[in-house]
Every structure is written in C-alpha cells, then in structure tokens.
Protein backbone atom coordinates (compact mmCIF):
# COMPACT_ATOMS: atom_id res chain seq x y z
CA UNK A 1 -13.82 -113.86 -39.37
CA UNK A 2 -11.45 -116.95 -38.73
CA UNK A 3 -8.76 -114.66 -38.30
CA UNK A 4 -10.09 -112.61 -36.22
CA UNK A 5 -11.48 -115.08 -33.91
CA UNK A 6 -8.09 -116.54 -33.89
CA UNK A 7 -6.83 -113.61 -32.70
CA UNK A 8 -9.23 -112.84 -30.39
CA UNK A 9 -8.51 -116.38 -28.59
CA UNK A 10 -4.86 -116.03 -28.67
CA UNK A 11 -4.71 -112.61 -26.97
CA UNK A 12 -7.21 -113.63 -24.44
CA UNK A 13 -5.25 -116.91 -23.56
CA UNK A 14 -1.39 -114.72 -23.68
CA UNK A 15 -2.78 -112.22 -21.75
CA UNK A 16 -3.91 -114.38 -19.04
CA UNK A 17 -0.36 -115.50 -17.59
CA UNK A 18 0.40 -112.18 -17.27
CA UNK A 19 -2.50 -111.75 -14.57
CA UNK A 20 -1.99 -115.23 -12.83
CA UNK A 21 0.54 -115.75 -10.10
CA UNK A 22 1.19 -119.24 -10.94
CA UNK A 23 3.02 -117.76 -14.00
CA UNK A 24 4.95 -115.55 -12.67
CA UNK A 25 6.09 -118.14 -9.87
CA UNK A 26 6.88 -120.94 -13.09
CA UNK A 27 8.67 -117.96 -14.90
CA UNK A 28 10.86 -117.33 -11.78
CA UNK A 29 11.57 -120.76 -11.09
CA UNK A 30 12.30 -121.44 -14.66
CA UNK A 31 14.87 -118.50 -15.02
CA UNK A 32 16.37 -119.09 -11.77
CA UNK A 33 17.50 -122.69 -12.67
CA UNK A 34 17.91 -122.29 -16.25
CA UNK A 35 19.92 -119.18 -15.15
CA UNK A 36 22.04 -121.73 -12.77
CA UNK A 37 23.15 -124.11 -15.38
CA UNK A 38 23.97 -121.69 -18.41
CA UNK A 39 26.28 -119.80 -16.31
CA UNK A 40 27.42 -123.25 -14.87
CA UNK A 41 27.83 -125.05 -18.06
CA UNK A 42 29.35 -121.69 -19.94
CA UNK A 43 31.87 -121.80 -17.09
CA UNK A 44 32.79 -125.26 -17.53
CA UNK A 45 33.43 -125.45 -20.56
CA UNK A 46 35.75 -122.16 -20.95
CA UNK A 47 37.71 -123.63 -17.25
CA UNK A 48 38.16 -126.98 -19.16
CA UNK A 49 39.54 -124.74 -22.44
CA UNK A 50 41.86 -122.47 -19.37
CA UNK A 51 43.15 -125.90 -18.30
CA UNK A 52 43.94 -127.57 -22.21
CA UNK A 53 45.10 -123.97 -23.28
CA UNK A 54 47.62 -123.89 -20.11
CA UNK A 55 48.91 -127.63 -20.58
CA UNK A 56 49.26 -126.76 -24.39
CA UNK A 57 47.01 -129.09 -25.35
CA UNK A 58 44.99 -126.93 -27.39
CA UNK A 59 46.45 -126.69 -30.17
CA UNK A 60 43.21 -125.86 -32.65
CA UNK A 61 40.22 -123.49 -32.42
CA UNK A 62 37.42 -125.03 -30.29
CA UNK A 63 33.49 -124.34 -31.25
CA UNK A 64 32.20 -122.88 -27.88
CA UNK A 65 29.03 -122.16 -28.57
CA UNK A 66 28.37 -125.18 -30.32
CA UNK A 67 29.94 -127.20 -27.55
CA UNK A 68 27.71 -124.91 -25.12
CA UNK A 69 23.97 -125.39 -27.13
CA UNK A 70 24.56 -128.98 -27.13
CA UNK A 71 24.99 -129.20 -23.16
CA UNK A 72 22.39 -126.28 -22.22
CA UNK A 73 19.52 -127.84 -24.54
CA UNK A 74 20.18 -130.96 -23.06
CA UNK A 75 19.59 -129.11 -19.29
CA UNK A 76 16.79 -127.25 -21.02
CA UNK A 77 14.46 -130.46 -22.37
CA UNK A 78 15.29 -132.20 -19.03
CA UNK A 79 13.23 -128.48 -17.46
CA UNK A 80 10.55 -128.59 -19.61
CA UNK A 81 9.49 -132.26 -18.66
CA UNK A 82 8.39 -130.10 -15.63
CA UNK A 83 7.68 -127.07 -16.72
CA UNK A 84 5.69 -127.30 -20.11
CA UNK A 85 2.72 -129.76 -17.96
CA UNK A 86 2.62 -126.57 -15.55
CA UNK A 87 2.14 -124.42 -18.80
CA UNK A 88 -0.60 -126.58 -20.53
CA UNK A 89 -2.84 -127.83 -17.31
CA UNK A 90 -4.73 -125.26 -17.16
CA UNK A 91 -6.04 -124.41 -20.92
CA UNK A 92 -8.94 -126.07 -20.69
CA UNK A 93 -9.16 -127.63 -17.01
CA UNK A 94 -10.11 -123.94 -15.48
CA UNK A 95 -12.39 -123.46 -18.05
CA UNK A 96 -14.49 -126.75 -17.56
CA UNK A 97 -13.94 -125.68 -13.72
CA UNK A 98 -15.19 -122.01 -14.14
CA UNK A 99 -18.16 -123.46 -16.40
CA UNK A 100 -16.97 -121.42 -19.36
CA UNK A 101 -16.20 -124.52 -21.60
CA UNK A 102 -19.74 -124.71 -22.43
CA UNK A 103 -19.96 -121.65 -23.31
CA UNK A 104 -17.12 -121.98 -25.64
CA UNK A 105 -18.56 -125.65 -27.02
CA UNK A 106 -21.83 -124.05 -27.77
CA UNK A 107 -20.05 -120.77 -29.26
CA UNK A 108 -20.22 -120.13 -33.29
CA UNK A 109 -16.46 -120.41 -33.43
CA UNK A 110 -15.24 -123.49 -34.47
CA UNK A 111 -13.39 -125.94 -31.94
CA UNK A 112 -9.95 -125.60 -34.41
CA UNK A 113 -10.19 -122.35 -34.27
CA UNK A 114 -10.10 -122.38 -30.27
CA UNK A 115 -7.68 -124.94 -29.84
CA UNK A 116 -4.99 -123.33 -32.42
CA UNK A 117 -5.91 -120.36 -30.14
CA UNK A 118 -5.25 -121.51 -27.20
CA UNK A 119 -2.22 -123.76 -28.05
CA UNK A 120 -0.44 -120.22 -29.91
CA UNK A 121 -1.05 -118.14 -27.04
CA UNK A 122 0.31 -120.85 -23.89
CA UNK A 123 3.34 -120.96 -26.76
CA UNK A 124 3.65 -117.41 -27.18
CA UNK A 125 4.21 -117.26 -23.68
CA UNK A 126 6.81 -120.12 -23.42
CA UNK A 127 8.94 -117.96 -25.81
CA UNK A 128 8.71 -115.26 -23.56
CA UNK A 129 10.05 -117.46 -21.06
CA UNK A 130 12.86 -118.28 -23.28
CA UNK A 131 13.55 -114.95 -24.48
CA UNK A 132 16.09 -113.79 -21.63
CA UNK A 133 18.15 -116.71 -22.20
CA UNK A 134 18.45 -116.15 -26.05
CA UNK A 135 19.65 -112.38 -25.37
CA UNK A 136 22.20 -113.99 -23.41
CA UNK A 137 23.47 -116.49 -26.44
CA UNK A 138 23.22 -112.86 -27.73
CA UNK A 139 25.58 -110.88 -26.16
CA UNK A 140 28.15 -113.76 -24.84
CA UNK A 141 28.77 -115.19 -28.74
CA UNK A 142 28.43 -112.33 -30.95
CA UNK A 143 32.23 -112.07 -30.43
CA UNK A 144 32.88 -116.16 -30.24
CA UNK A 145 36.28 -117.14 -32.23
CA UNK A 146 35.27 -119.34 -34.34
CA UNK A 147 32.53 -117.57 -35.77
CA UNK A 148 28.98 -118.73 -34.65
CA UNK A 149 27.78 -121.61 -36.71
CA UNK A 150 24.48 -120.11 -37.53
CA UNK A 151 23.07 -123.04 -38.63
CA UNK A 152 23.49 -125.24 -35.82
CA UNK A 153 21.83 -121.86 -33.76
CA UNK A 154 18.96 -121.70 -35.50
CA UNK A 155 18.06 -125.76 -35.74
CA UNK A 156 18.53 -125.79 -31.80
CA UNK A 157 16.31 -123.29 -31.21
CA UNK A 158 13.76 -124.27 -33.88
CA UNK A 159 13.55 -127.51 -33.00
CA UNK A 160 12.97 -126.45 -28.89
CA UNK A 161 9.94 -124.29 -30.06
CA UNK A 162 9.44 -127.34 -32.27
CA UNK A 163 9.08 -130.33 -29.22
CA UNK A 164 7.85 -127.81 -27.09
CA UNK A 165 4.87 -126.91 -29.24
CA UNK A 166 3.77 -130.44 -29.92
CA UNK A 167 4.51 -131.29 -26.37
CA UNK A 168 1.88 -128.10 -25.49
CA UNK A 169 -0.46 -129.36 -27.98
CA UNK A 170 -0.88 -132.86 -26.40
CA UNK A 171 -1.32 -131.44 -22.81
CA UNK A 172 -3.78 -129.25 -24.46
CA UNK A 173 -5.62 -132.30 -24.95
CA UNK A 174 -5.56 -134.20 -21.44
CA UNK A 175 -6.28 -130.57 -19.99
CA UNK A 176 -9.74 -130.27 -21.97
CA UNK A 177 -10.61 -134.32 -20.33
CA UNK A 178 -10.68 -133.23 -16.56
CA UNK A 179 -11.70 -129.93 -14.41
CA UNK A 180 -8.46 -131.24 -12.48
CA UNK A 181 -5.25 -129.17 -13.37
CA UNK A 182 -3.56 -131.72 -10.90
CA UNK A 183 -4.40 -134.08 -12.52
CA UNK A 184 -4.06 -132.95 -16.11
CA UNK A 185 -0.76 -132.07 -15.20
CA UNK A 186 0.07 -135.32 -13.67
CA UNK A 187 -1.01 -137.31 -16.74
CA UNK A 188 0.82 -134.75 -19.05
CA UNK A 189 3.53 -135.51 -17.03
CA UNK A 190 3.60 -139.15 -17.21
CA UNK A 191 2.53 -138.87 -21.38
CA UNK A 192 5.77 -136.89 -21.70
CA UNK A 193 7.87 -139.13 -19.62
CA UNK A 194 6.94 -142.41 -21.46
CA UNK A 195 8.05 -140.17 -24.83
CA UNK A 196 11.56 -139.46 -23.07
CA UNK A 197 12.02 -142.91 -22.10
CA UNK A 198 10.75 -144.73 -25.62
CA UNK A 199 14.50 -145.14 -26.94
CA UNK A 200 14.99 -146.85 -24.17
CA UNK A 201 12.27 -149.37 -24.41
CA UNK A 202 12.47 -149.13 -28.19
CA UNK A 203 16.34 -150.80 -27.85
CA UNK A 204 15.15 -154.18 -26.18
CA UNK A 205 12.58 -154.50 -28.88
CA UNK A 206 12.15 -156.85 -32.04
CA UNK A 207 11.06 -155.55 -35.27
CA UNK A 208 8.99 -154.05 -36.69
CA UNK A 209 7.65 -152.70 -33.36
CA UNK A 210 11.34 -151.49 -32.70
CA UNK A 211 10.65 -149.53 -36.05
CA UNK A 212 7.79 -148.28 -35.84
CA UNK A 213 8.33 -146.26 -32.29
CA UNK A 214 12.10 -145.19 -33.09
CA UNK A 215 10.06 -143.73 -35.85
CA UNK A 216 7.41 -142.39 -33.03
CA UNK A 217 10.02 -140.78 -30.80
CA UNK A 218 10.32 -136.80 -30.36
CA UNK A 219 13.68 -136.62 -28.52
CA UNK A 220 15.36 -138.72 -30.61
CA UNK A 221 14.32 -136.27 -33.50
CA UNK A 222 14.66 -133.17 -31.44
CA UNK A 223 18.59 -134.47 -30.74
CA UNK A 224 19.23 -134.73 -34.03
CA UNK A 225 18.49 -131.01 -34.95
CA UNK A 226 20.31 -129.49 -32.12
CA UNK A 227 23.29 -131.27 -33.35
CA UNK A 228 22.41 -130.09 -36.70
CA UNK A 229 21.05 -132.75 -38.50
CA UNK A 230 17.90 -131.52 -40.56
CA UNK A 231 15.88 -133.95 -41.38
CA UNK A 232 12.17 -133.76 -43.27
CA UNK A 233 10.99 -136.39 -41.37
CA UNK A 234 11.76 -135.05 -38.54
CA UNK A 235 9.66 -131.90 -39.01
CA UNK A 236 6.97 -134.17 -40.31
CA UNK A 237 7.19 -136.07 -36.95
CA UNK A 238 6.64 -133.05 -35.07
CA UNK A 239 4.09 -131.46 -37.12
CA UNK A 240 1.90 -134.42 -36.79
CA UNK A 241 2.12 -134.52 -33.06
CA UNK A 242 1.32 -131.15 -32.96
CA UNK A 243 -1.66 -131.68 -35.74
CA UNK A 244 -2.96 -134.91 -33.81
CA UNK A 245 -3.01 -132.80 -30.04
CA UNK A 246 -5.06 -129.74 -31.99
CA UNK A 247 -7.34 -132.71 -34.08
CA UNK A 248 -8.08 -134.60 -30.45
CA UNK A 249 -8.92 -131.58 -28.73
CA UNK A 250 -10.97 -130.33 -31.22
CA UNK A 251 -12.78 -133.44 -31.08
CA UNK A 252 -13.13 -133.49 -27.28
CA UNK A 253 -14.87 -130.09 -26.82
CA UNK A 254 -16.67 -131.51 -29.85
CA UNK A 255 -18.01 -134.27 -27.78
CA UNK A 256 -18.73 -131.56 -25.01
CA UNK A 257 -20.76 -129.83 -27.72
CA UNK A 258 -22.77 -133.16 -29.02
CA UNK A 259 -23.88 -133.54 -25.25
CA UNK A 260 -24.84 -130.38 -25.03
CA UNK A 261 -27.30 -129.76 -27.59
C-alpha cells in the first residue's frame, strides 16, 4: 500500500511538468545556457591544448575530460542556484493555492509518504533536464586519450544528483509554508545562497563555530567529490539534509492536518 501510494504521488507530481509551461520555458532556458558553456568550456580547453601542443609544450597526455567536469560542474552548481528554487516552488505552494493541500493533510496516506513523493518526482524531472548533457559527455569522451577516469565520472555526477536532491528537499519545505511560489522561491533562493557563501563566512570565524559549519557546508562537500574525493561523511552530510527537508515537511502538512481536525 506504501508503495503504491508512493508511486501514485511520484507519477502524479513527474507528470505534471510535462503539462506546465513554466517547465518547458526552465528546461529551455536551462539547456540553452548550459548548452553555451559546455561547448564554450570544451572549446577552451582543447584551443589552450592546440596552443601548448603547437609551442611544444605538451609534452605528456592531458586528462580532458577530467579537466572539462571540473570546469562545467562548477558552471552547472552556479545554474542551479537559479534553477532548482524554480523547480521546488511550486510542490506544495499551488497546492495550498488550489486548496488541494487539505485534501492531501486530511488523506489516509501518510505525510512521508507524500513528501518522498513529491521530492522523487520534481528530481526525476531534474535528471531529465540533465540527461541531454550527459549523452553529450557520451559521445564527445567515449574516444578521449587518456582513457575516461570512470571514477571521477561517476562521483561528479553522483554527487550533482546528490546537492541537488537535498537542495530540492529543503525548498520542498519553504514551498509547503506559503501559497506564494514567489515567495517560496525567493526564500529558497536566499536559503541556498547563505549555503554557497558559508565557507566564506566560516573562514573569519573562531572555533568551534568555524567547525561546526565547515562541517555544515554542502558545496564544500559536493567539491570534493567532483574532484574525486569520496568521503562517508560527505554522503552522510547530504543524506541528512535531504532526511531533515522530507522530516520538516512532513511535519508542516502535519501541522496543517492538527488544525484541521
């Protein structure tokens, strides 16, 4: 029954970007700019190779793609400070606005169940998003001398879906407090922008607050594994982020519920 409410939830909230023109217009935007820099950045980086190779300066084998991942995800986080607020301000905003979040706070399915829902299908939907760009990677390195480091591939991209997710689950949260998807946007915004910035007010710190938020800070973590440094605590990091958006919004239509009744 839990599964197949789950399922039921997730398909509803997938299929909905696929009949709302906002989408399409955030998907267009997205691909057109991300579009921009990979072929900007690939270029770069195989003109400044043309210019070494010419000057014979280049007198080893240089990692391309690795060089390339570590300058596109840095282009890519920098997008979804905008784009991932877009994504999320809506999950529960339009339904408080439509009156349909009662429904769903007085429903027999359980709040978890809804917000794991929602939060898999507006992140089902960011991998579409991210899809073209992977078939790219695809088709440009499968030939790449050196080989592909696979390693370094697959921590990049895990830990995008990673920061992305918990950054999802958290506007998940600030969507379900307002019928404003301005607003819950705005706030998501600002939330995600004091996270980018931490390291910065981290460094000017004493300990053990200094500590205690480099511990606390998602991009620091999220560099680390595109660089491929795997670290537990890093997944732990982001699993709890993601675990403490789902718990709060669970609570908050649980609130919604209690007044209710």
């Amino acid at each position: 029954m839990i599964l197949t409410n789950l399922a039921a939830i997730f398909r509803k909230e997938f299929q909905s970007y696929f009949t709302s023109p906002f989408a399409y217009i955030i998907a267009a935007v997205f691909w057109l700019i991300g579009g921009f820099f990979f072929s900007a950045i690939l270029e770069q980086i195989l003109q400044t190779l043309s210019f070494l190779e010419q000057r014979g300066q280049l007198s080893t084998p240089v990692d391309v793609p690795g060089q390339f991942i570590d300058n596109f995800f840095g282009v890519i986080i920098s997008l979804l400070l905008v784009l991932l607020p877009a994504l999320s301000m809506g999950l529960y905003s339009e339904e408080r606005k439509r009156g349909t979040l009662e429904l769903l706070a007085t429903s027999p399915i359980t709040n978890w169940v809804v917000a794991v829902g929602k939060l898999l299908g507006v992140l089902a939907f960011f991998i579409v998003l991210m899809i073209p760009f992977w078939i790219y990677e695809i088709i440009i390195f499968s030939n790449a001398s050196p080989p592909v480091n696979l390693n370094i591939i697959l921590l990049s991209h895990g830990s995008l879906i990673l920061i992305a997710t918990a950054i999802l689950s958290l506007g998940m949260f600030i969507s379900s407090l307002t019928d404003s998807g301005i607003l819950a946007y705005i706030l998501t915004f600002i939330l995600i922008l004091f996270l980018w910035i931490m390291d910065a007010i981290t460094a000017n710190l004493q300990d053990p607050f200094k500590t205690i938020l480099s511990y606390l800070s998602l991009f620091d973590r999220y560099t680390d594994l595109v660089k491929g440094v795997l670290d537990i605590s890093s997944l732990v990091l982001f699993a709890s982020y993601i675990l403490l958006g789902i718990f709060l919004t669970a609570q908050s239509i649980e609130a919604l519920r209690y007044q209710r009744s």
